[in-house]
N, C-alpha and C. Protein backbone atom coordinates (compact mmCIF):
# COMPACT_ATOMS: atom_id res chain seq x y z
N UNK A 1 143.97 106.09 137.63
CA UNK A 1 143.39 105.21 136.61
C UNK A 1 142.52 104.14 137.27
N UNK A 2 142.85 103.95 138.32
CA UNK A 2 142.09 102.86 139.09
C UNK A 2 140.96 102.69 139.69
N UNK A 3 140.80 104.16 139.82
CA UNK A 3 139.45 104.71 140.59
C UNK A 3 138.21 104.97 138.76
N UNK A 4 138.77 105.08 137.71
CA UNK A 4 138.20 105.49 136.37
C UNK A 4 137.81 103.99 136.17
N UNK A 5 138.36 103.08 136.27
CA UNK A 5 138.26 101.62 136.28
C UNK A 5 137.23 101.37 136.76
N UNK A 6 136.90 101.47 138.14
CA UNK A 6 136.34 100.79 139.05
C UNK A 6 134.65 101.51 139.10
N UNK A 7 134.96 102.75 138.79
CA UNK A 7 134.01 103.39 138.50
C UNK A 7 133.36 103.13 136.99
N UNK A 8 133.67 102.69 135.89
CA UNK A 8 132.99 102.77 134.55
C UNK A 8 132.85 101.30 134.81
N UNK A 9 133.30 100.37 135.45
CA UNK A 9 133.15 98.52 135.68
C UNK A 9 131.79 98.57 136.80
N UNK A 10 131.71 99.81 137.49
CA UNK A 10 130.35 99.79 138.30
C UNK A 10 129.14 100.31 137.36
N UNK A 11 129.53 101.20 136.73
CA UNK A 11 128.18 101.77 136.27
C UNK A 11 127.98 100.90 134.90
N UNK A 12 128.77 100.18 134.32
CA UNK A 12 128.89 99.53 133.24
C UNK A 12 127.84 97.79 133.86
N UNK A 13 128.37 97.97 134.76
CA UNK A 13 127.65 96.54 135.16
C UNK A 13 125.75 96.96 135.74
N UNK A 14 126.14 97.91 136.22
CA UNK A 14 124.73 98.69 137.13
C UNK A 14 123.46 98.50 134.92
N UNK A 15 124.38 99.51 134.15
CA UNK A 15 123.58 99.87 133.53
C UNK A 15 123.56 98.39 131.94
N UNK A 16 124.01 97.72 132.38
CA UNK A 16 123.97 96.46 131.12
C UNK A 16 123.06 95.54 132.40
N UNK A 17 122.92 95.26 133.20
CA UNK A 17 121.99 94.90 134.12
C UNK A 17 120.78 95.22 133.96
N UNK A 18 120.58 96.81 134.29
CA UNK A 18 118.81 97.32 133.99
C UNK A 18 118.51 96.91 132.58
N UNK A 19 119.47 97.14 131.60
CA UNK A 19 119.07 96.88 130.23
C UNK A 19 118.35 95.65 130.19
N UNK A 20 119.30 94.31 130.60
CA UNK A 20 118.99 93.47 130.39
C UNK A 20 117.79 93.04 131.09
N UNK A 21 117.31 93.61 132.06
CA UNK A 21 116.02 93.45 133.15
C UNK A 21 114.65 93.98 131.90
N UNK A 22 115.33 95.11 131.49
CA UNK A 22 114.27 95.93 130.18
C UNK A 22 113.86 94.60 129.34
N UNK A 23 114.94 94.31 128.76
CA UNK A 23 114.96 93.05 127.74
C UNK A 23 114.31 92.28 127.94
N UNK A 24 114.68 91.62 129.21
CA UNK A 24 113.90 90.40 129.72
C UNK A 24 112.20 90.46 129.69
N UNK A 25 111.68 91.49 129.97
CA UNK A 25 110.39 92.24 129.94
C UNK A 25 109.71 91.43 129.06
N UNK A 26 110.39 92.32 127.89
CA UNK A 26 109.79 92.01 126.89
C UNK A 26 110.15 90.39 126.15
N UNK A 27 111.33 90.00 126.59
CA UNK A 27 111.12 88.40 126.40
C UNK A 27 110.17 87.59 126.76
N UNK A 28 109.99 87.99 128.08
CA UNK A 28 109.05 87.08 128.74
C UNK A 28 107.60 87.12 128.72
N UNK A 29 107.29 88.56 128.88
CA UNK A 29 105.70 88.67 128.66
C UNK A 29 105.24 89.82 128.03
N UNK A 30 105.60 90.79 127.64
CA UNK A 30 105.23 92.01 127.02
C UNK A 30 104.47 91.60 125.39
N UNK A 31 106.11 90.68 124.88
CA UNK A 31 106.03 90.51 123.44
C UNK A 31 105.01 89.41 123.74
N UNK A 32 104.37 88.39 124.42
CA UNK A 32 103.96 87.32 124.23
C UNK A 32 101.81 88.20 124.31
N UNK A 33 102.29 88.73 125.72
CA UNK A 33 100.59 89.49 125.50
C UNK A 33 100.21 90.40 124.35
N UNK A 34 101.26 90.90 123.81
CA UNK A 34 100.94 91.68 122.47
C UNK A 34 100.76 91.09 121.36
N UNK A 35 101.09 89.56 121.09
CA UNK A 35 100.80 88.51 120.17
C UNK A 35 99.28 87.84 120.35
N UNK A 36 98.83 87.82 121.68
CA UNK A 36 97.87 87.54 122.16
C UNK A 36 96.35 88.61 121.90
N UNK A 37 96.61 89.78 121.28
CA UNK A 37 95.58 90.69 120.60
C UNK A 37 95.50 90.54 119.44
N UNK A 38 94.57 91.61 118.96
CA UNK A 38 94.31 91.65 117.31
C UNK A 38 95.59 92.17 116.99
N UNK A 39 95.94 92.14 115.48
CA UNK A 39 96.95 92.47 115.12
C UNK A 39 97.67 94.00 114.67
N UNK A 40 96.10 94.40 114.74
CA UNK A 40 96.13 96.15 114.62
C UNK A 40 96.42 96.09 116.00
N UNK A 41 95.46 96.11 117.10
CA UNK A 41 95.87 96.66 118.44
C UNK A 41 97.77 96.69 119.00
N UNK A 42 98.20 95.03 118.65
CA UNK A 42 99.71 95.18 118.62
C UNK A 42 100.27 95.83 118.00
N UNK A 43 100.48 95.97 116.65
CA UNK A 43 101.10 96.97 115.96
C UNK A 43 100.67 98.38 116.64
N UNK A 44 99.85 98.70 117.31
CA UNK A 44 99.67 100.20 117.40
C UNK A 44 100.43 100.38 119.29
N UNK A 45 100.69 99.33 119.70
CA UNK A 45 100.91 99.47 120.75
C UNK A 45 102.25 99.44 120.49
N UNK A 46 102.72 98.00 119.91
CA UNK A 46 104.53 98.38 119.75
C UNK A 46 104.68 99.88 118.83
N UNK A 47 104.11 100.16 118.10
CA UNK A 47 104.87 101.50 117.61
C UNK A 47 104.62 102.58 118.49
N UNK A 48 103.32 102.64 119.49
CA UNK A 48 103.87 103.92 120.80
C UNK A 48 105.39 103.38 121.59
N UNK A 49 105.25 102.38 121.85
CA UNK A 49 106.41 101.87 122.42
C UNK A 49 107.48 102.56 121.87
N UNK A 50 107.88 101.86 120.43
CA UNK A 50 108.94 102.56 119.49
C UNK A 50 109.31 104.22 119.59
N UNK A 51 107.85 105.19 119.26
CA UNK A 51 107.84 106.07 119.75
C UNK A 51 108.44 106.33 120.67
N UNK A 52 107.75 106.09 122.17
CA UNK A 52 108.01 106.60 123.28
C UNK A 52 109.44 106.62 123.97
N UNK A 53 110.07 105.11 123.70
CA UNK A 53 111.35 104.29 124.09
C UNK A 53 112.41 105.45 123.76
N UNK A 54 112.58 106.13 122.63
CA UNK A 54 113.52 106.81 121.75
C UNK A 54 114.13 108.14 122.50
N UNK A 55 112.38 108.63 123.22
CA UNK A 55 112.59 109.98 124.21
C UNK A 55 112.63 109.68 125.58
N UNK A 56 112.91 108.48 126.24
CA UNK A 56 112.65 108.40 127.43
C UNK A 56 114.36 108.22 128.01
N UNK A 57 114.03 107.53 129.31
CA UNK A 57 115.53 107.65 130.70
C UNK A 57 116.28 106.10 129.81
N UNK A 58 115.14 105.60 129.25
CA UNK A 58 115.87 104.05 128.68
C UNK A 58 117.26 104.65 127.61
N UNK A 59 117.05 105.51 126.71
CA UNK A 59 118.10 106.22 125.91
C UNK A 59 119.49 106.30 126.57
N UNK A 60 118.99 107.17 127.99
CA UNK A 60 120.08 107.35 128.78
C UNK A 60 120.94 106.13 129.49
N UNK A 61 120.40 105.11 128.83
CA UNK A 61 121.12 104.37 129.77
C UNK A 61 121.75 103.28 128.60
N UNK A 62 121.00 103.20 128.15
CA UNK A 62 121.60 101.94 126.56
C UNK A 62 122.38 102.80 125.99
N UNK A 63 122.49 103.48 125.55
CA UNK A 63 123.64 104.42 124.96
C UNK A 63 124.80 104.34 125.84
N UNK A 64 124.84 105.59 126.87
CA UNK A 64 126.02 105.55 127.64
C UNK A 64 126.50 104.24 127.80
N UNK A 65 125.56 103.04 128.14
CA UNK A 65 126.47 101.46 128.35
C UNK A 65 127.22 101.39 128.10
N UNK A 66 126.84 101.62 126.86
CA UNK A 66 127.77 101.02 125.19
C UNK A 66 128.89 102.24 125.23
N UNK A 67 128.64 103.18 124.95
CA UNK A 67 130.16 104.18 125.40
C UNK A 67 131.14 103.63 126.47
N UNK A 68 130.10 103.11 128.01
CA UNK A 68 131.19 102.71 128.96
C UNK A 68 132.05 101.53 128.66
N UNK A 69 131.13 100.79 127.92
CA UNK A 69 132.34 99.19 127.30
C UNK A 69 133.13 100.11 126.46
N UNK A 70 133.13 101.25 126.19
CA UNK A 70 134.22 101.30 124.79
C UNK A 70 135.36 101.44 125.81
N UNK A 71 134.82 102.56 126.43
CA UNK A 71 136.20 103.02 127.41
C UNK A 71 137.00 101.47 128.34
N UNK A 72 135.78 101.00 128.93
CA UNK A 72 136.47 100.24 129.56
C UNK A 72 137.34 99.04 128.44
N UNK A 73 136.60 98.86 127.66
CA UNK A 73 137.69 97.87 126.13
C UNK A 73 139.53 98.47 126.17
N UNK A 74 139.13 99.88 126.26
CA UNK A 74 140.58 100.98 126.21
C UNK A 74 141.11 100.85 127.06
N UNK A 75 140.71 100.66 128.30
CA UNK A 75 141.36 100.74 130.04
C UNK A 75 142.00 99.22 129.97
N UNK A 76 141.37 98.25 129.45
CA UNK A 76 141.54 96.66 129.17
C UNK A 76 143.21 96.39 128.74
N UNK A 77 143.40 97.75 127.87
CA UNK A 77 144.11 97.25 126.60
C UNK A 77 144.99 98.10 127.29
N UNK A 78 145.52 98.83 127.53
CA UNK A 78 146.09 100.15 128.30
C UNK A 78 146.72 99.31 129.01
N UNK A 79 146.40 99.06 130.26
CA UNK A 79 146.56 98.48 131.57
C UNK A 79 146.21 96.93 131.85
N UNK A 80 146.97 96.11 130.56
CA UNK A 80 146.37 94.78 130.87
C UNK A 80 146.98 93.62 132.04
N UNK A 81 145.51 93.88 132.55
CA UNK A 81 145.73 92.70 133.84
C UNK A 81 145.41 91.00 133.64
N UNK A 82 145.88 90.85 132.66
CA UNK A 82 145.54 89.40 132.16
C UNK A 82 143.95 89.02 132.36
N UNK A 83 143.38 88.01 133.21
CA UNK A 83 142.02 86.87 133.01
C UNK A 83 141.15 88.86 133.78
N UNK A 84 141.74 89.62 133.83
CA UNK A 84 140.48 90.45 134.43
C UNK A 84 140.75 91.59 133.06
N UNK A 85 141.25 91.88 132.61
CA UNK A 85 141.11 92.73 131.45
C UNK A 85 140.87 91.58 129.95
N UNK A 86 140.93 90.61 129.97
CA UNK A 86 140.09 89.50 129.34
C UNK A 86 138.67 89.64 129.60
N UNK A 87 138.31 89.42 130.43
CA UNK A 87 137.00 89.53 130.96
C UNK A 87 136.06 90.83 130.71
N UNK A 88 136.93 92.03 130.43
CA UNK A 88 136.47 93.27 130.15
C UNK A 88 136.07 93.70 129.18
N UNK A 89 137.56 92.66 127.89
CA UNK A 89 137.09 93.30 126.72
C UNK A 89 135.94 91.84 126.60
N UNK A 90 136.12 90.92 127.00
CA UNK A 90 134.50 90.09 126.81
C UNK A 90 133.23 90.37 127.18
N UNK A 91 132.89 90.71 128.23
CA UNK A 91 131.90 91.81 128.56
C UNK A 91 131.61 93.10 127.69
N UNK A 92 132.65 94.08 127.77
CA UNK A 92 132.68 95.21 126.33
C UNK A 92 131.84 94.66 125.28
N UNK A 93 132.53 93.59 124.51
CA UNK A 93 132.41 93.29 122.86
C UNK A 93 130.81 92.60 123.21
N UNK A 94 130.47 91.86 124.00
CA UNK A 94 129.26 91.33 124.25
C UNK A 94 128.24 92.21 124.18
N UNK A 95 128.35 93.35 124.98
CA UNK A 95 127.40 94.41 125.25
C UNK A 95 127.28 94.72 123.49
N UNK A 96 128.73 95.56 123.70
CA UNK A 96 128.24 96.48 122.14
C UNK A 96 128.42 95.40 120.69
N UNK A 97 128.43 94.47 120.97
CA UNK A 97 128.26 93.86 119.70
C UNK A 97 126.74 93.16 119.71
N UNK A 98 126.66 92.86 120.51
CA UNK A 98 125.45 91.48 121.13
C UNK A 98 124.00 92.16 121.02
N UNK A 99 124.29 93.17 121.74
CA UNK A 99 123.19 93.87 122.66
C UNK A 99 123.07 95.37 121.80
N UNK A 100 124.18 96.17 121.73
CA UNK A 100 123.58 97.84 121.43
C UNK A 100 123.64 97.27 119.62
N UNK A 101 124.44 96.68 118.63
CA UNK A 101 124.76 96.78 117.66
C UNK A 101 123.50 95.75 116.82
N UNK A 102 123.33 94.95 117.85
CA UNK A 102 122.33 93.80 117.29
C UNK A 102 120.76 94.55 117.14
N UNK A 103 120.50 95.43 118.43
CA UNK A 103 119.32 96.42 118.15
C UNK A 103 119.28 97.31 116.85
N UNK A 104 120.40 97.72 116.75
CA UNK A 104 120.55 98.98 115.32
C UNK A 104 120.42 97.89 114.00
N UNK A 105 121.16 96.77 114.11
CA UNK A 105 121.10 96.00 112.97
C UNK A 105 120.10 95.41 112.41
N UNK A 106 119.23 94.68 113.51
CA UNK A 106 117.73 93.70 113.41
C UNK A 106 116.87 94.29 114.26
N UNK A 107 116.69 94.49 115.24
CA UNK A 107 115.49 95.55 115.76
C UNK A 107 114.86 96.55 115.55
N UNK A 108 115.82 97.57 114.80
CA UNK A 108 115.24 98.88 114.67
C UNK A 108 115.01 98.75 113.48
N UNK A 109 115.28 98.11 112.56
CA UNK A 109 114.86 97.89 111.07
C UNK A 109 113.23 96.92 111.19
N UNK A 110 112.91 96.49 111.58
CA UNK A 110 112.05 95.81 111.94
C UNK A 110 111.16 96.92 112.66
N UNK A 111 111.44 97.69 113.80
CA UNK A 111 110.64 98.70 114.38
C UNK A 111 110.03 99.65 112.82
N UNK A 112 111.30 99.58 111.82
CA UNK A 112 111.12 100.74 111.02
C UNK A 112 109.53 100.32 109.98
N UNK A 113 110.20 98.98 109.59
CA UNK A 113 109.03 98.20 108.65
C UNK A 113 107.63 98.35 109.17
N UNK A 114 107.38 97.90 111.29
CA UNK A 114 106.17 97.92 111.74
C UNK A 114 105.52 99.42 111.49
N UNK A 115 106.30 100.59 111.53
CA UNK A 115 105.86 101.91 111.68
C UNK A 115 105.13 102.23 110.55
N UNK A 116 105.14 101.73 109.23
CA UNK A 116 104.59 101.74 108.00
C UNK A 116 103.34 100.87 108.12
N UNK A 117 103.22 100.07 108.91
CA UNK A 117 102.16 99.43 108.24
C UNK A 117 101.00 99.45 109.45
N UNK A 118 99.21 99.60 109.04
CA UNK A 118 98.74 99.70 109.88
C UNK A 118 97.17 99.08 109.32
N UNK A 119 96.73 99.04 110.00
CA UNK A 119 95.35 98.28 109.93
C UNK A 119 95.56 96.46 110.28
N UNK A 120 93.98 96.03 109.99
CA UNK A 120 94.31 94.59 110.18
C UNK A 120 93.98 93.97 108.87
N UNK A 121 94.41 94.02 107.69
CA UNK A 121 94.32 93.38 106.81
C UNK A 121 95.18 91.88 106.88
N UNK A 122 95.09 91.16 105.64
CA UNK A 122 96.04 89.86 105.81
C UNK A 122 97.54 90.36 105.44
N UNK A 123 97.75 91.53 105.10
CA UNK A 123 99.16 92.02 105.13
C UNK A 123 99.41 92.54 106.42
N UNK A 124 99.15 93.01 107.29
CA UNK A 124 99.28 93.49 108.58
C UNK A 124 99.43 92.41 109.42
N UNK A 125 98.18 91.43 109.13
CA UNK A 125 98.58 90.36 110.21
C UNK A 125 99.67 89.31 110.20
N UNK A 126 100.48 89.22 108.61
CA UNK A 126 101.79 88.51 108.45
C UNK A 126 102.77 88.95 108.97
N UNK A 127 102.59 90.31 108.79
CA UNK A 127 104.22 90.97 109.25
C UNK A 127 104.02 91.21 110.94
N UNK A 128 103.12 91.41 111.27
CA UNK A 128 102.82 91.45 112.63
C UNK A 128 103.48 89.96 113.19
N UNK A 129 103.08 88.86 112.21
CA UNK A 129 103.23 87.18 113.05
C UNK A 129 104.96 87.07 112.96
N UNK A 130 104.91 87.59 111.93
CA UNK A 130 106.53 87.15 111.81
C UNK A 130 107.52 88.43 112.38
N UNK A 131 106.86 89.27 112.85
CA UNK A 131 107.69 90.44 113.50
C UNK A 131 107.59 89.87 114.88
N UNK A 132 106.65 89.85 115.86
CA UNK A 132 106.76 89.14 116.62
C UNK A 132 107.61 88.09 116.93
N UNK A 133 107.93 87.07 116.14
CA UNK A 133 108.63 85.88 116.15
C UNK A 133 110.20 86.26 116.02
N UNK A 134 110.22 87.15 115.04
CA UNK A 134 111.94 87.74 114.78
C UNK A 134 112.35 88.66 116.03
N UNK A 135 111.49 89.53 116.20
CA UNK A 135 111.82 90.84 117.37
C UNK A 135 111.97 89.79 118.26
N UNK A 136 111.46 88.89 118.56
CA UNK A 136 111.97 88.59 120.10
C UNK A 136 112.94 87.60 120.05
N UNK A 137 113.19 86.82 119.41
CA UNK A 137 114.30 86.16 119.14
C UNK A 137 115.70 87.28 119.53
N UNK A 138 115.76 88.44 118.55
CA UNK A 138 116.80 89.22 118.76
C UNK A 138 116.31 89.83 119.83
N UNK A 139 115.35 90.23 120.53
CA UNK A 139 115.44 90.56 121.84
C UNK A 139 115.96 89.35 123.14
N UNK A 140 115.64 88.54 122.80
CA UNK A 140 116.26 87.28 123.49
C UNK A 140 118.13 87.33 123.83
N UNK A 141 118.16 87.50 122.28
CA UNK A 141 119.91 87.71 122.13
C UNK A 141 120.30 89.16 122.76
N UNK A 142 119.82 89.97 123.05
CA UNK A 142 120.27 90.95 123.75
C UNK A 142 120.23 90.73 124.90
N UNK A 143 119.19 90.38 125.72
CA UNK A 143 119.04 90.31 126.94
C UNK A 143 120.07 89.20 127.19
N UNK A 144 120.07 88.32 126.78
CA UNK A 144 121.21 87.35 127.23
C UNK A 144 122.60 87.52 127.40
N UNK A 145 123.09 88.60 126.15
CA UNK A 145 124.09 89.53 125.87
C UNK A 145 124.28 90.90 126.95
N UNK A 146 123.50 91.25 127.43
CA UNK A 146 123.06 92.32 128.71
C UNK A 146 123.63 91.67 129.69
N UNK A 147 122.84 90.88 130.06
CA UNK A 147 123.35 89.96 131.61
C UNK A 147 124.90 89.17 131.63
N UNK A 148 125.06 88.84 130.56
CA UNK A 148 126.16 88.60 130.40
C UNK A 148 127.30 89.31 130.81
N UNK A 149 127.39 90.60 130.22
CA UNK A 149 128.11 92.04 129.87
C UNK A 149 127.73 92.00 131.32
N UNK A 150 127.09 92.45 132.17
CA UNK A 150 126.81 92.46 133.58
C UNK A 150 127.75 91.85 134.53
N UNK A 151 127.37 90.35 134.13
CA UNK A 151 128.37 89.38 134.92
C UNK A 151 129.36 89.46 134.67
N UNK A 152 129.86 89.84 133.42
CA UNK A 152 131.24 89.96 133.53
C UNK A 152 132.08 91.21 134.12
N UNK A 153 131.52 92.07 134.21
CA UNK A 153 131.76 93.48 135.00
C UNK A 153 131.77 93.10 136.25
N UNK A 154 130.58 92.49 136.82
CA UNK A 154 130.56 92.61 138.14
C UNK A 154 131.77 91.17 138.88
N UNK A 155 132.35 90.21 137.84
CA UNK A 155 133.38 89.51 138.17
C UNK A 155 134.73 90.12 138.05
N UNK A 156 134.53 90.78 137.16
CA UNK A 156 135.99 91.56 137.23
C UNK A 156 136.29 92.61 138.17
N UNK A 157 135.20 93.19 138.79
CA UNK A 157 135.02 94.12 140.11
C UNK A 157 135.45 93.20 141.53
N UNK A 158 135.60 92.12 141.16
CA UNK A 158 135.92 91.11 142.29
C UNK A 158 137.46 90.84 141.99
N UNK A 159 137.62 91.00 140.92
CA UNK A 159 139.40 90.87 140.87
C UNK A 159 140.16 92.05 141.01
N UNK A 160 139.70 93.04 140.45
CA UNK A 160 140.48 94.80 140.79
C UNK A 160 140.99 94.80 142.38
């Protein structure tokens, strides 16, 4: 059991890490230069994004995360080692509540709305201003929720 531990607390921390590096991306400058164009050009760029994101290695890795907090939440609860299986299911619930659940809830509904709408009329350019402003906010909260989920893996890898 110990070696299943140590192994899903590594790849759990490895892969809520890259996520949150993904995240950060787009916190910091992706979403800000795509606000910085016309409002058709952004919309047509975040929806290849949307597109593309869905079939790519990023899938493989935000998904499984969130599977590995489940297991490790189970290993937490199983085998509880007090302030380090604390720490696990806090990390866990962070990831998949924060980070994978907050995307399905406010992100991808928002991805769904941008995919409908296209041109640069004054309806395009509202939902564009205020999609911008919302998407990254909840991208903010993920990435923060990512690194988090990270640190807490990679502290509890110091107590095992």
């Amino acid at each position: 059991m110990q070696i299943v531990l140590i192994l899903s607390l590594v790849a759990a921390a490895i892969g809520s890490g890259l996520v949150a590096g993904i995240f950060f991306a787009f916190s910091t400058f992706i979403m800000s230069a795509f606000s910085r164009i016309p409002a058709e050009q952004g919309i047509a760029a975040m929806n290849s994004i949307n597109v593309t994101i869905v079939r790519s290695p990023f899938m493989g890795l935000f998904v499984p995360t969130a599977i590995l907090c489940l297991v490790i939440a189970v290993l937490a609860v199983i085998d509880w080692r007090g302030g380090a299986s604390a720490l696990m299911l806090a990390g866990a619930a962070i990831y998949v509540f924060a980070s994978f659940l907050s995307t399905i809830i406010f992100n991808v509904p928002m991805n769904d709305a941008l995919e409908k709408v296209s041109g640069s009329g004054a309806e395009a350019v509202a939902l564009w201003t205020s999609y911008v402003r919302d998407w990254t906010w909840w991208n903010h909260v993920r990435t923060v929720a990512s690194l988090l989920a990270s640190a807490a893996f990679l502290r509890v890898l110091m107590m095992v």
